[in-house]
C-alpha atoms as a PDB file:
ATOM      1  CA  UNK A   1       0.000   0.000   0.000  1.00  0.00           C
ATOM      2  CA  UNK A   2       1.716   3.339  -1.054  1.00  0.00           C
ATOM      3  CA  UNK A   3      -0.062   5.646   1.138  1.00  0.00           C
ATOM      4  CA  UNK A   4       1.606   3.978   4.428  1.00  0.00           C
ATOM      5  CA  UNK A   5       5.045   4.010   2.963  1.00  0.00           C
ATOM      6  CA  UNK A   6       4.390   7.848   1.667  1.00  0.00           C
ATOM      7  CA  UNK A   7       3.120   8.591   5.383  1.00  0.00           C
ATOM      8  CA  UNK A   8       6.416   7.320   6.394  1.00  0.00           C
ATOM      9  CA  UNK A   9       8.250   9.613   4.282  1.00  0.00           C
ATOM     10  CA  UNK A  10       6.231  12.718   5.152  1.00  0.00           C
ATOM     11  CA  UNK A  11       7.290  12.203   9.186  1.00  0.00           C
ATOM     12  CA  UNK A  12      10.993  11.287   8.179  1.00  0.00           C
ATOM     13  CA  UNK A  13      10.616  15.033   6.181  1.00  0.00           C
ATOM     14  CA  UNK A  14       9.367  16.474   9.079  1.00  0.00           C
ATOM     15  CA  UNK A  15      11.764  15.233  11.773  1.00  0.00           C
ATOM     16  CA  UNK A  16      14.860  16.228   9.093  1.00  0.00           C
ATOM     17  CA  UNK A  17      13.159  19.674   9.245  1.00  0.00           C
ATOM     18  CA  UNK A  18      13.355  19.669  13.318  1.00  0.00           C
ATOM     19  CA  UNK A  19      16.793  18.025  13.228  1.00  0.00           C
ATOM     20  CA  UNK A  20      18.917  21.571  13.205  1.00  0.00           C
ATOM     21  CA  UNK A  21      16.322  22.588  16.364  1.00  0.00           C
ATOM     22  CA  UNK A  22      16.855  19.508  18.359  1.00  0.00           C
ATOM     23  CA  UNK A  23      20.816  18.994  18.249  1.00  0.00           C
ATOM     24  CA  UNK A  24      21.256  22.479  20.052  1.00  0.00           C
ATOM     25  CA  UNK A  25      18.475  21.304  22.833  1.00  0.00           C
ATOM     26  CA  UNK A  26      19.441  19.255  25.726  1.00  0.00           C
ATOM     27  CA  UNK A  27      18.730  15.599  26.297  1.00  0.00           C
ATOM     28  CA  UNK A  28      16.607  16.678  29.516  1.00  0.00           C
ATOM     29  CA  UNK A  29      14.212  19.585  29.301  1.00  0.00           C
ATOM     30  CA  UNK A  30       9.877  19.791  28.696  1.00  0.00           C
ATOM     31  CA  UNK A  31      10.490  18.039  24.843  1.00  0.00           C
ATOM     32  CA  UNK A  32      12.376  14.935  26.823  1.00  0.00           C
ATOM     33  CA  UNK A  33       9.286  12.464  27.661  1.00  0.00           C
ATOM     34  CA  UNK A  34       7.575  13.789  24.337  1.00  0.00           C
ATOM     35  CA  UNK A  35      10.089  12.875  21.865  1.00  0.00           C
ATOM     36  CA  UNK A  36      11.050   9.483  24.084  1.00  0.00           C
ATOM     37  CA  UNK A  37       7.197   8.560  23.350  1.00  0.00           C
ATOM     38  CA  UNK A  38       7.564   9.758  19.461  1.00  0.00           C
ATOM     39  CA  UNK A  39      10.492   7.331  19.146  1.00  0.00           C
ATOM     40  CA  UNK A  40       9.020   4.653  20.525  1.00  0.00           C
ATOM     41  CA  UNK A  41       5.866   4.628  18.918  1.00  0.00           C
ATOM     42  CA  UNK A  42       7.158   5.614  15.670  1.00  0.00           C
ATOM     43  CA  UNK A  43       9.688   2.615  15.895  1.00  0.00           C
ATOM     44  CA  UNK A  44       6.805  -0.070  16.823  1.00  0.00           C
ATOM     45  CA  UNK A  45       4.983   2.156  13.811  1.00  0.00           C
ATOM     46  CA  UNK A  46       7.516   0.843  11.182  1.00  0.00           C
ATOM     47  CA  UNK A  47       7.666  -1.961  12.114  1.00  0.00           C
ATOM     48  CA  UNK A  48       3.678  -2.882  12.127  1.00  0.00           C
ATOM     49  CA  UNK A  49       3.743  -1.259   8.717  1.00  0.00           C
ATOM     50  CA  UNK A  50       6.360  -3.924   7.506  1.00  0.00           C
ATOM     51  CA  UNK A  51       4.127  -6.696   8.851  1.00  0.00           C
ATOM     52  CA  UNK A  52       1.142  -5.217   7.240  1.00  0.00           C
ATOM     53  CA  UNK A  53       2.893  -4.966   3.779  1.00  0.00           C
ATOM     54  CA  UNK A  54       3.960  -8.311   3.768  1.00  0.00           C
ATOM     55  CA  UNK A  55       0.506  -9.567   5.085  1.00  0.00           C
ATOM     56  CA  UNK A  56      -1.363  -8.220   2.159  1.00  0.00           C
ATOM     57  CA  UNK A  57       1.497  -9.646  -0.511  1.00  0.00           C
ATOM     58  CA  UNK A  58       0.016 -12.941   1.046  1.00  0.00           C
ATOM     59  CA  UNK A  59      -3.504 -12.049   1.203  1.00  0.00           C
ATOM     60  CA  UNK A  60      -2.674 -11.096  -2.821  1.00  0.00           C
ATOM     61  CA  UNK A  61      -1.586 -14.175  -3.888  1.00  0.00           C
ATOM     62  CA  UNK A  62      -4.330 -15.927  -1.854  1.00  0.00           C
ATOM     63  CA  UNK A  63      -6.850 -14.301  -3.492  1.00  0.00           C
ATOM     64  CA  UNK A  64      -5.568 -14.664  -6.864  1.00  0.00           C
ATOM     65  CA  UNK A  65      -5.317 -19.106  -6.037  1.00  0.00           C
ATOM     66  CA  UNK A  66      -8.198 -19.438  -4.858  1.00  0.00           C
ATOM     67  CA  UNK A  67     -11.307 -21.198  -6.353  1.00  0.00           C
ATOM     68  CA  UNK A  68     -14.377 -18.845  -8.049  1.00  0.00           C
ATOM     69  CA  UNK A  69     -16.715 -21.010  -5.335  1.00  0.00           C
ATOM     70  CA  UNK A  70     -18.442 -19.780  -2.157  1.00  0.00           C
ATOM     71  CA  UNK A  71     -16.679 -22.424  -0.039  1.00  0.00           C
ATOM     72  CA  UNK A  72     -13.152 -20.534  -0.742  1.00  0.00           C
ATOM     73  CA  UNK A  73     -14.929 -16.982  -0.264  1.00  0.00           C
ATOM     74  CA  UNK A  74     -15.830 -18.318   3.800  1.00  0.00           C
ATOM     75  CA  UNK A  75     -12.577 -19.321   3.872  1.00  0.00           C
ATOM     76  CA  UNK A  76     -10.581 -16.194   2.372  1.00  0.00           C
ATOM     77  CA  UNK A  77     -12.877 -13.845   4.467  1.00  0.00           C
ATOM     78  CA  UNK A  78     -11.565 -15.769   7.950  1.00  0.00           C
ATOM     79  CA  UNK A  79      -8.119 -15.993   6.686  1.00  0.00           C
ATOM     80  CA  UNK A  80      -8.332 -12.013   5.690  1.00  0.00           C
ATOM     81  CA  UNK A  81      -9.660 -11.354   9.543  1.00  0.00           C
ATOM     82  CA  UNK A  82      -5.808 -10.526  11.139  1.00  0.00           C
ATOM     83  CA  UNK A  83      -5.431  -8.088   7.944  1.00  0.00           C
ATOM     84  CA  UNK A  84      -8.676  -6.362   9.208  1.00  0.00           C
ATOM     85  CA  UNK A  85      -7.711  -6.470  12.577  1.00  0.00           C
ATOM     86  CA  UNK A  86      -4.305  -5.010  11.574  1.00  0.00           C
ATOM     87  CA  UNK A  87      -5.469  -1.995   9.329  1.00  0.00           C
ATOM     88  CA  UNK A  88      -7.880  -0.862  12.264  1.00  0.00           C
ATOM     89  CA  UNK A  89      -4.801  -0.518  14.781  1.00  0.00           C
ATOM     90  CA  UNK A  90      -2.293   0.808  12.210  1.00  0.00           C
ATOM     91  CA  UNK A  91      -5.453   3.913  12.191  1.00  0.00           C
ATOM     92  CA  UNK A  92      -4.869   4.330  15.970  1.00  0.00           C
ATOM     93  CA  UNK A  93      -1.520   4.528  15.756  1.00  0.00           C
ATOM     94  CA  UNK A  94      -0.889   6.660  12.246  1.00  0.00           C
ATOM     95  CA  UNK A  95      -2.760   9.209  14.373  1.00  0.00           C
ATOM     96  CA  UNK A  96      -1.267   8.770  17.254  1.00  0.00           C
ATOM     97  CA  UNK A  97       2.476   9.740  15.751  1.00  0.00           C
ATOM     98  CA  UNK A  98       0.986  12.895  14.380  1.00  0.00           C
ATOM     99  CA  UNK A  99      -0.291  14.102  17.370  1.00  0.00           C
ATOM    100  CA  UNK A 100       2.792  13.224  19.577  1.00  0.00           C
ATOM    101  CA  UNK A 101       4.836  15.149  16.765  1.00  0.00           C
ATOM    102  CA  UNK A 102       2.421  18.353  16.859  1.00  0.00           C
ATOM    103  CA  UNK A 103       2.803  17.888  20.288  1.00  0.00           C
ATOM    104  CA  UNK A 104       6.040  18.210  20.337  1.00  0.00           C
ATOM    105  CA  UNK A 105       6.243  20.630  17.599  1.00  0.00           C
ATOM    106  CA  UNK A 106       4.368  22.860  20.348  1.00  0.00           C
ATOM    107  CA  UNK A 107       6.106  21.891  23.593  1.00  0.00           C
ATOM    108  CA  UNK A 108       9.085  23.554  21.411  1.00  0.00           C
ATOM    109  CA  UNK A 109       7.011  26.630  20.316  1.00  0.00           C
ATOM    110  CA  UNK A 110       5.444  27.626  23.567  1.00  0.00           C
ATOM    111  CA  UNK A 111       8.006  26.496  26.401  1.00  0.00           C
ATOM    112  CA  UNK A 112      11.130  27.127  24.826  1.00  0.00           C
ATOM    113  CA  UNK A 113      10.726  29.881  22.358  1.00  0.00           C
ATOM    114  CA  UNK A 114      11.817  27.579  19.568  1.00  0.00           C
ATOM    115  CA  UNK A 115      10.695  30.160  16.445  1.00  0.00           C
ATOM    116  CA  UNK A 116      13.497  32.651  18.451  1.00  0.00           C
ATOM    117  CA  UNK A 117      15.904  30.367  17.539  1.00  0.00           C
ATOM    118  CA  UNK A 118      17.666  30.418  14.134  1.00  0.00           C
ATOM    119  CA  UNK A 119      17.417  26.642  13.660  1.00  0.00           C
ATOM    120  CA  UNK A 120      13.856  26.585  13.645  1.00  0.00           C
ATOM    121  CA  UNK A 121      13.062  27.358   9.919  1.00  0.00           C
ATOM    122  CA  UNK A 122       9.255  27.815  10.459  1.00  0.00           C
ATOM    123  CA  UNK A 123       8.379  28.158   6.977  1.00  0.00           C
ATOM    124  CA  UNK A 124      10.029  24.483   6.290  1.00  0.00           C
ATOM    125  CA  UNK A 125       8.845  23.041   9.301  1.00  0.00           C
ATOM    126  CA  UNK A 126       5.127  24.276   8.864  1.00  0.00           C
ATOM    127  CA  UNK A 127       4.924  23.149   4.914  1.00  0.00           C
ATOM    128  CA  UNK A 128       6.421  19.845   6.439  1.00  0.00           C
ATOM    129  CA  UNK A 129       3.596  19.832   9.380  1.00  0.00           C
ATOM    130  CA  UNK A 130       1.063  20.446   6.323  1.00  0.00           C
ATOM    131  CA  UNK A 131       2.671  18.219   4.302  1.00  0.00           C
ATOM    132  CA  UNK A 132       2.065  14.934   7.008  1.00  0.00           C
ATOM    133  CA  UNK A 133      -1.121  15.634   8.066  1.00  0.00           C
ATOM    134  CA  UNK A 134      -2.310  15.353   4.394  1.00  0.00           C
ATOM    135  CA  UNK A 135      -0.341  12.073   3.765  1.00  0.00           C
ATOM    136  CA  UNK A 136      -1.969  10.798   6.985  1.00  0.00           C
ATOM    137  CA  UNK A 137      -5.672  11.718   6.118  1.00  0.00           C
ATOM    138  CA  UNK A 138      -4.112   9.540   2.998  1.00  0.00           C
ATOM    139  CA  UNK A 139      -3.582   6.813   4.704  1.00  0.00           C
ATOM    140  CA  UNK A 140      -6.254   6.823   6.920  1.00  0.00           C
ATOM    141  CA  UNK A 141      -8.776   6.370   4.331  1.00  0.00           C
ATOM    142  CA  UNK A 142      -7.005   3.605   2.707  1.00  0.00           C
ATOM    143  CA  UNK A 143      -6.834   2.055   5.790  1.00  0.00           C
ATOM    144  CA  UNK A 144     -10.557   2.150   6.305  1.00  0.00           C
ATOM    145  CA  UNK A 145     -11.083   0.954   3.413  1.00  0.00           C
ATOM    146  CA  UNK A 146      -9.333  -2.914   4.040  1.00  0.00           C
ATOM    147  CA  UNK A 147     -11.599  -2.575   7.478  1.00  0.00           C
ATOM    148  CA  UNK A 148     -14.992  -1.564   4.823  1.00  0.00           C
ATOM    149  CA  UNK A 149     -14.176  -4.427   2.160  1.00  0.00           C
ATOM    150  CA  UNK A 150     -13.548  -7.003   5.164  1.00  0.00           C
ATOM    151  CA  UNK A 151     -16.809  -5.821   6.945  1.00  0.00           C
ATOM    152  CA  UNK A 152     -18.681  -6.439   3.725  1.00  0.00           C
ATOM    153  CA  UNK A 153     -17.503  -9.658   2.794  1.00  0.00           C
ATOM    154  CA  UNK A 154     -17.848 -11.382   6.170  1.00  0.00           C
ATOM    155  CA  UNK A 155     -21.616  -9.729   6.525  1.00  0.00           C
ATOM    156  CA  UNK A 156     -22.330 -11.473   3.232  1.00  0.00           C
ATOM    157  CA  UNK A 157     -20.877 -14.576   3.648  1.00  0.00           C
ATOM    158  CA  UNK A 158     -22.240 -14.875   7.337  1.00  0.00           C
ATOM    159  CA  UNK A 159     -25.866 -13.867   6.554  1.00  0.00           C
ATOM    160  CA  UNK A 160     -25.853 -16.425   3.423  1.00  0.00           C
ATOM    161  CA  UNK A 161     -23.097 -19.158   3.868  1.00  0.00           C
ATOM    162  CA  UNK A 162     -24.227 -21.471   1.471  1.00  0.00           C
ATOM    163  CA  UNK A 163     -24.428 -18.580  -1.120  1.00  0.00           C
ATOM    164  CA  UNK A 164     -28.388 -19.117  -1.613  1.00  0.00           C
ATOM    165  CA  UNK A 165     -31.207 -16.797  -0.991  1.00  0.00           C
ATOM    166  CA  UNK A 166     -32.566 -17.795   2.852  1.00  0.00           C
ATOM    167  CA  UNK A 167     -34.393 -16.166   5.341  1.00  0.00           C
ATOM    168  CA  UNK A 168     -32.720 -13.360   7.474  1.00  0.00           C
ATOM    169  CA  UNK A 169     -34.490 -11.142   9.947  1.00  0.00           C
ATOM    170  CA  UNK A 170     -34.658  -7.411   8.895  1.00  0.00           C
ATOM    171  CA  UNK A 171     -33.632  -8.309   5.568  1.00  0.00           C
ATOM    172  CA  UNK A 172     -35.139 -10.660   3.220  1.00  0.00           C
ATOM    173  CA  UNK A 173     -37.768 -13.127   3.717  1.00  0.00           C
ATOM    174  CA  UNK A 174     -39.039 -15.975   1.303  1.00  0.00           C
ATOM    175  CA  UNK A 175     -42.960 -15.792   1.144  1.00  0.00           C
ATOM    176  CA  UNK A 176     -45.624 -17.355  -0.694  1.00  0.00           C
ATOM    177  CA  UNK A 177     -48.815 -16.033  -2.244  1.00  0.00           C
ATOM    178  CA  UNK A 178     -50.891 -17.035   0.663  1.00  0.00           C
ATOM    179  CA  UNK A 179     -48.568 -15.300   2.940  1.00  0.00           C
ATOM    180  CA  UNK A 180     -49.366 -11.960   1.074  1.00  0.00           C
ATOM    181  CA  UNK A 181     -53.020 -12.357   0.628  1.00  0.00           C
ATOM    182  CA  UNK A 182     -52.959 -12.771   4.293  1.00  0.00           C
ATOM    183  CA  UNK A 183     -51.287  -9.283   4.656  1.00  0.00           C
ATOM    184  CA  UNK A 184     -53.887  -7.661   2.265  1.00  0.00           C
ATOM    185  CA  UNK A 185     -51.970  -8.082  -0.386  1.00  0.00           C
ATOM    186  CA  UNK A 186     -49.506  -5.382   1.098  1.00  0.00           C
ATOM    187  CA  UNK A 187     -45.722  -5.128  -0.650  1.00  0.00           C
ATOM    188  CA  UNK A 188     -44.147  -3.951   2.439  1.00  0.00           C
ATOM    189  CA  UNK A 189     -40.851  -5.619   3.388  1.00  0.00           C
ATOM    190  CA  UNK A 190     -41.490  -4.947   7.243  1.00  0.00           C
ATOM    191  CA  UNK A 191     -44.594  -6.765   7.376  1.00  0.00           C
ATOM    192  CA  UNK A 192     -42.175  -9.986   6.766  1.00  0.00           C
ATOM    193  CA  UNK A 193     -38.749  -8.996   7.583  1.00  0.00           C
ATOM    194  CA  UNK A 194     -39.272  -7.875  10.522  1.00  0.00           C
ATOM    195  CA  UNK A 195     -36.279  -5.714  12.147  1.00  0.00           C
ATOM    196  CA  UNK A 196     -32.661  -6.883  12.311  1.00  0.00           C
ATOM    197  CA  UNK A 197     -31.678  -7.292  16.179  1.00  0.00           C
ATOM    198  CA  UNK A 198     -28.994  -4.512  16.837  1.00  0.00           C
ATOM    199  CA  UNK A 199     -25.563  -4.674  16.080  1.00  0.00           C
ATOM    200  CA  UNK A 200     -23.089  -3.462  18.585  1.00  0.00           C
ATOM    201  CA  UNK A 201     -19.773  -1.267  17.122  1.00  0.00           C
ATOM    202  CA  UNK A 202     -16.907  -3.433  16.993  1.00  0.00           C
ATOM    203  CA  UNK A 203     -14.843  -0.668  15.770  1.00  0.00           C
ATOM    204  CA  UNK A 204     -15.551   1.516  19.010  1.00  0.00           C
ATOM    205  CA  UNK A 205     -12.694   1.683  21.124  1.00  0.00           C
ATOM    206  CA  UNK A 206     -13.874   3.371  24.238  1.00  0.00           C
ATOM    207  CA  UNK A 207     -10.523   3.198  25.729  1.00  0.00           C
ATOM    208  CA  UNK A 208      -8.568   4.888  22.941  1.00  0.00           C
ATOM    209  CA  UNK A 209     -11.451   7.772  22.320  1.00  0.00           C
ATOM    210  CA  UNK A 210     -10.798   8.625  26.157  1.00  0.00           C
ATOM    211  CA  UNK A 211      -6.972   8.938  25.394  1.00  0.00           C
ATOM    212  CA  UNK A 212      -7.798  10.895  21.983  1.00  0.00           C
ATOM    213  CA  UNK A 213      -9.975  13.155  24.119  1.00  0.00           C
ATOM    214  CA  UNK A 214      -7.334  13.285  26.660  1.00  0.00           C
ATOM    215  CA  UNK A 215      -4.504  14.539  24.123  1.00  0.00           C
ATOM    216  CA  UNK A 216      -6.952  17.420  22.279  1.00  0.00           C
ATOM    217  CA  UNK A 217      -7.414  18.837  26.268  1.00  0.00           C
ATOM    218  CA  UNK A 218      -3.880  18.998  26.461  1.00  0.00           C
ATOM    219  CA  UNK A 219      -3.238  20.701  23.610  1.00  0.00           C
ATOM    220  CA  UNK A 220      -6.179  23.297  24.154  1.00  0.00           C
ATOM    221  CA  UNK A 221      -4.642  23.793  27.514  1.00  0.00           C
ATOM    222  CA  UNK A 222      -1.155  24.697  25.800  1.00  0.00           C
ATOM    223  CA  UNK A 223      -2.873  26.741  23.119  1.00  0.00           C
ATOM    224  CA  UNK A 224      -4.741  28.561  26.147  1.00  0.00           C
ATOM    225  CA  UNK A 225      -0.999  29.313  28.120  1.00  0.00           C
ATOM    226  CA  UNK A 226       0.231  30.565  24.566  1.00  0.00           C
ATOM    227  CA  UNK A 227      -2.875  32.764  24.085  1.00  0.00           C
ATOM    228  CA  UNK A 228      -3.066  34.434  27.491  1.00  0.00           C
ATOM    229  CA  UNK A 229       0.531  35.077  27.719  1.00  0.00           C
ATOM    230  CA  UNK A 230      -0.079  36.920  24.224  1.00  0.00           C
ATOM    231  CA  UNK A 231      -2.860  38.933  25.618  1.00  0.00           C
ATOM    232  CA  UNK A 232      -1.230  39.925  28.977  1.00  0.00           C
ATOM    233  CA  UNK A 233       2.116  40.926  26.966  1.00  0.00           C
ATOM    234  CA  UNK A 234      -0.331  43.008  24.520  1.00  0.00           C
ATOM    235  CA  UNK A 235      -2.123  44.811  27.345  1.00  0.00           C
ATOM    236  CA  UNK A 236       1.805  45.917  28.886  1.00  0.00           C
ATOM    237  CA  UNK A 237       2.766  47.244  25.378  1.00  0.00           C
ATOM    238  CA  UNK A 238      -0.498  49.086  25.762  1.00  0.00           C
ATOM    239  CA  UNK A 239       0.401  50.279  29.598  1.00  0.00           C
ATOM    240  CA  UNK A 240      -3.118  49.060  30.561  1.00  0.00           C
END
């Protein structure tokens, strides 16, 4: 998939741009824990990407051996499952390294005067910023839509296994003539589907919209320092 790879590329452009910055910071200092967590997840990043590439090479050549029967569909759409599984947390965590790098990007900005400094090249660094967002929106979508196609298939092949028209409640109901009469005749699919039971959001993660929620008050808190220290410094120049 060339959005992931291109993703990959966008950060690596945008750390080169913050190189000059962070070689004249110390190892210790606000940035310290924030870049230690960028690392990290950025290094279990590439290497989930890897796995994911060569995942869907195999899923590729699966697809392409397999028989045109419904038997092999079942069995591609549980094989394909992990690849699901896979795209779904690779979302989590291509968002996750561009929030720890705006974060840090900040943390820079607003505790140590980084745009004062000469080696902070804001023009480069905020066409960079720009630059991985819009490869990660990218890849985001792509990666949604391995999670869509999966969703689809298994829904199919679970509601109608044998690949034959059956009975399935909120759907599709075989009737006969005397089943209609007795309706008066009516045409309306929910006087014989009836309605599907409800189906709870696998794809909710409670825990990681908490931590999502968690980050965006952190950086509206560090947006709010930035701001009043603007406005207090304005009203001084003003001698108010």
């Amino acid at each position: 998939m060339q959005p992931l790879p291109e993703y990959t590329e966008a950060l690596q452009a945008l750390r080169k741009c913050l190189a000059p910055f962070l070689k004249s910071q110390p190892k210790t200092g606000p940035h310290a824990e924030a870049l230690k967590e960028l690392d990290k997840e950025t290094a279990l990043f590439d290497q989930d990407v890897e796995q994911f590439r060569k995942s869907a090479q195999q899923a590729a050549r699966q697809w392409g051996a397999a028989q045109d029967t419904n038997a092999a569909l079942v069995k591609l759409t549980e094989k394909f499952e992990p690849i699901s599984e896979a795209s779904r947390d690779l979302i989590k965590q291509t968002d996750l390294i561009y929030k720890l790098a705006t974060r840090l990007i900040d943390t820079w900005e607003n505790e140590l005067n980084a745009t004062d400094s000469g080696a902070w090249v804001i023009c480069d660094i905020t066409r960079a910023r720009k630059a991985a967002d819009e490869a990660r929106g990218i890849a985001v979508e792509q990666l949604k839509q391995v999670r869509y196609f999966w969703k689809q298939g298994h829904w199919l092949t679970e509601r109608f296994p044998e690949a034959k028209l059956c009975n399935v409640e909120g759907l599709v109901k075989l009737v006969d003539i005397r089943e209609i009469e007795a309706n008066d005749w009516s045409l309306t699919p929910g006087r014989y589907v009836g309605v599907a039971p409800e189906i709870e959001d696998e794809d909710f993660d409670f825990e990681e919209t908490l931590r999502e929620i968690h980050v965006e008050l952190e950086d509206l808190n560090a947006e709010s320092v930035t701001l009043a220290t603007t406005i207090k410094r304005n009203f001084e120049e003003l001698g108010v």
